[in-house]
Protein backbone atom coordinates (compact mmCIF):
# COMPACT_ATOMS: atom_id res chain seq x y z
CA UNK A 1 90.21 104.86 98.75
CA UNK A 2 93.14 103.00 101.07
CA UNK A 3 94.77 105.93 103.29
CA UNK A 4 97.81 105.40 104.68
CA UNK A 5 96.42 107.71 108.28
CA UNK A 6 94.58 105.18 109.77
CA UNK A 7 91.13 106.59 110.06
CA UNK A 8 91.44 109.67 108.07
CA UNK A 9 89.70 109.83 105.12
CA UNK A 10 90.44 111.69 101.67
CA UNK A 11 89.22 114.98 101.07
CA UNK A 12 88.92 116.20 97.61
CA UNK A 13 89.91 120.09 98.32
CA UNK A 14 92.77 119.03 100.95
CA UNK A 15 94.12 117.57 97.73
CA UNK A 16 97.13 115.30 98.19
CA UNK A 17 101.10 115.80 98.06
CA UNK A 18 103.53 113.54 95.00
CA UNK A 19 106.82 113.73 96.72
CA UNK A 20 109.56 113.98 93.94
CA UNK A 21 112.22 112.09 96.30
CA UNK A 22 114.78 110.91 94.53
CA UNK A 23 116.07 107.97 91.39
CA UNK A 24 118.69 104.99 92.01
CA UNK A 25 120.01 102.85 89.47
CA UNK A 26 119.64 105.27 86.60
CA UNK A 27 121.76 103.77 83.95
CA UNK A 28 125.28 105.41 83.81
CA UNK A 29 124.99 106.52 80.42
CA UNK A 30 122.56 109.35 81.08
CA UNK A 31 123.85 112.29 82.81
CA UNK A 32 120.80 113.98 84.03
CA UNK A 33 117.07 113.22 84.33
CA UNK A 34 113.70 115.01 84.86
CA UNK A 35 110.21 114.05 85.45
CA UNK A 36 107.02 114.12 83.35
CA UNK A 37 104.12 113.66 85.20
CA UNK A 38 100.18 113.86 84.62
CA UNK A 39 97.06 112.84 86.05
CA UNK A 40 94.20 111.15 84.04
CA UNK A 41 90.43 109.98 84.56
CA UNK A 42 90.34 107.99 81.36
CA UNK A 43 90.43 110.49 78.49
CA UNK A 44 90.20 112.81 80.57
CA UNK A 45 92.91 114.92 81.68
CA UNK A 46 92.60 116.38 85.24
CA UNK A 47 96.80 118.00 85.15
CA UNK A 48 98.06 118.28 82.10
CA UNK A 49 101.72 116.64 82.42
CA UNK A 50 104.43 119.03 83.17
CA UNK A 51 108.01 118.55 84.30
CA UNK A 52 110.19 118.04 87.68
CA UNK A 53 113.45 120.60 86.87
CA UNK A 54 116.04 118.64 85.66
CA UNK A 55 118.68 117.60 87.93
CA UNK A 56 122.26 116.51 87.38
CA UNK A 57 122.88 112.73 88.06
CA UNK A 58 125.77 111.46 90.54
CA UNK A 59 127.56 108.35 90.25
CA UNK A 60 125.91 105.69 92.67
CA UNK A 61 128.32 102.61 91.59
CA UNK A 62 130.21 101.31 88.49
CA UNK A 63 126.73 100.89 86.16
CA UNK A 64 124.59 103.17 87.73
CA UNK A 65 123.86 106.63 88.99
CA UNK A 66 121.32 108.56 90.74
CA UNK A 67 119.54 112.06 90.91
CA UNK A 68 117.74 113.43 94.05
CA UNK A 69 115.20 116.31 93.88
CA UNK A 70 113.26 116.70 97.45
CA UNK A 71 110.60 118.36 95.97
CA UNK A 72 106.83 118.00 95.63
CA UNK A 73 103.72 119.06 93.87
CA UNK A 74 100.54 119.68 96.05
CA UNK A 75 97.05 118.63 93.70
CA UNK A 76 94.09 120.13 94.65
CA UNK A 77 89.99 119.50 94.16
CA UNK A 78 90.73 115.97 92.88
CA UNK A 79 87.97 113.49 93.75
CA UNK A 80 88.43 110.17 94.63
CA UNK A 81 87.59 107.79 91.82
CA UNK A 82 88.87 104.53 90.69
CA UNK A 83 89.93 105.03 86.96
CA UNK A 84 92.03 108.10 88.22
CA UNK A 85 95.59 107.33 87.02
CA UNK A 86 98.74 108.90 88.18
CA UNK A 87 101.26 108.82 84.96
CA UNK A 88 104.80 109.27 85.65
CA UNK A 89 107.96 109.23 83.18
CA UNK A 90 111.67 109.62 83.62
């Protein structure tokens, strides 16, 4: 697995923190958004997908807006393999 602290490796009860930062260029037409988000091992489903709380959008420019959360979800006990998918939808 590519780790982004030089020679630390992954450790499967450490776990590993999804920042929920923030969305630019959300179309202006929507006026809030929230995320769905779920992790996968082919069928199998290792967190069932739950939801960011939904946040209020702010105008960015003319066509576009965007929402900021600054929150995060710590996973825990996940083991490193390579058909693990993170699924994410606005």
């Amino acid at each position: 697995m590519n780790n982004l602290h030089g020679s630390r490796k992954y450790h499967a009860f450490e776990g590993f923190t999804v920042f929920w930062d923030w969305v630019v260029n959300l179309p202006k037409k929507y006026d809030s958004c929230k995320i769905q988000w779920g992790l996968f091992k082919k069928s199998e489903v290792i967190v069932a997908p739950k939801f960011t709380e939904e946040r209020s959008a702010k105008v960015q420019n003319f066509n576009c807006k965007t929402v900021i959360w600054g929150d995060r979800d710590h996973v825990y006990d996940i083991k490193a393999h390579k058909d693990t998918l993170l699924v994410i939808e606005l």
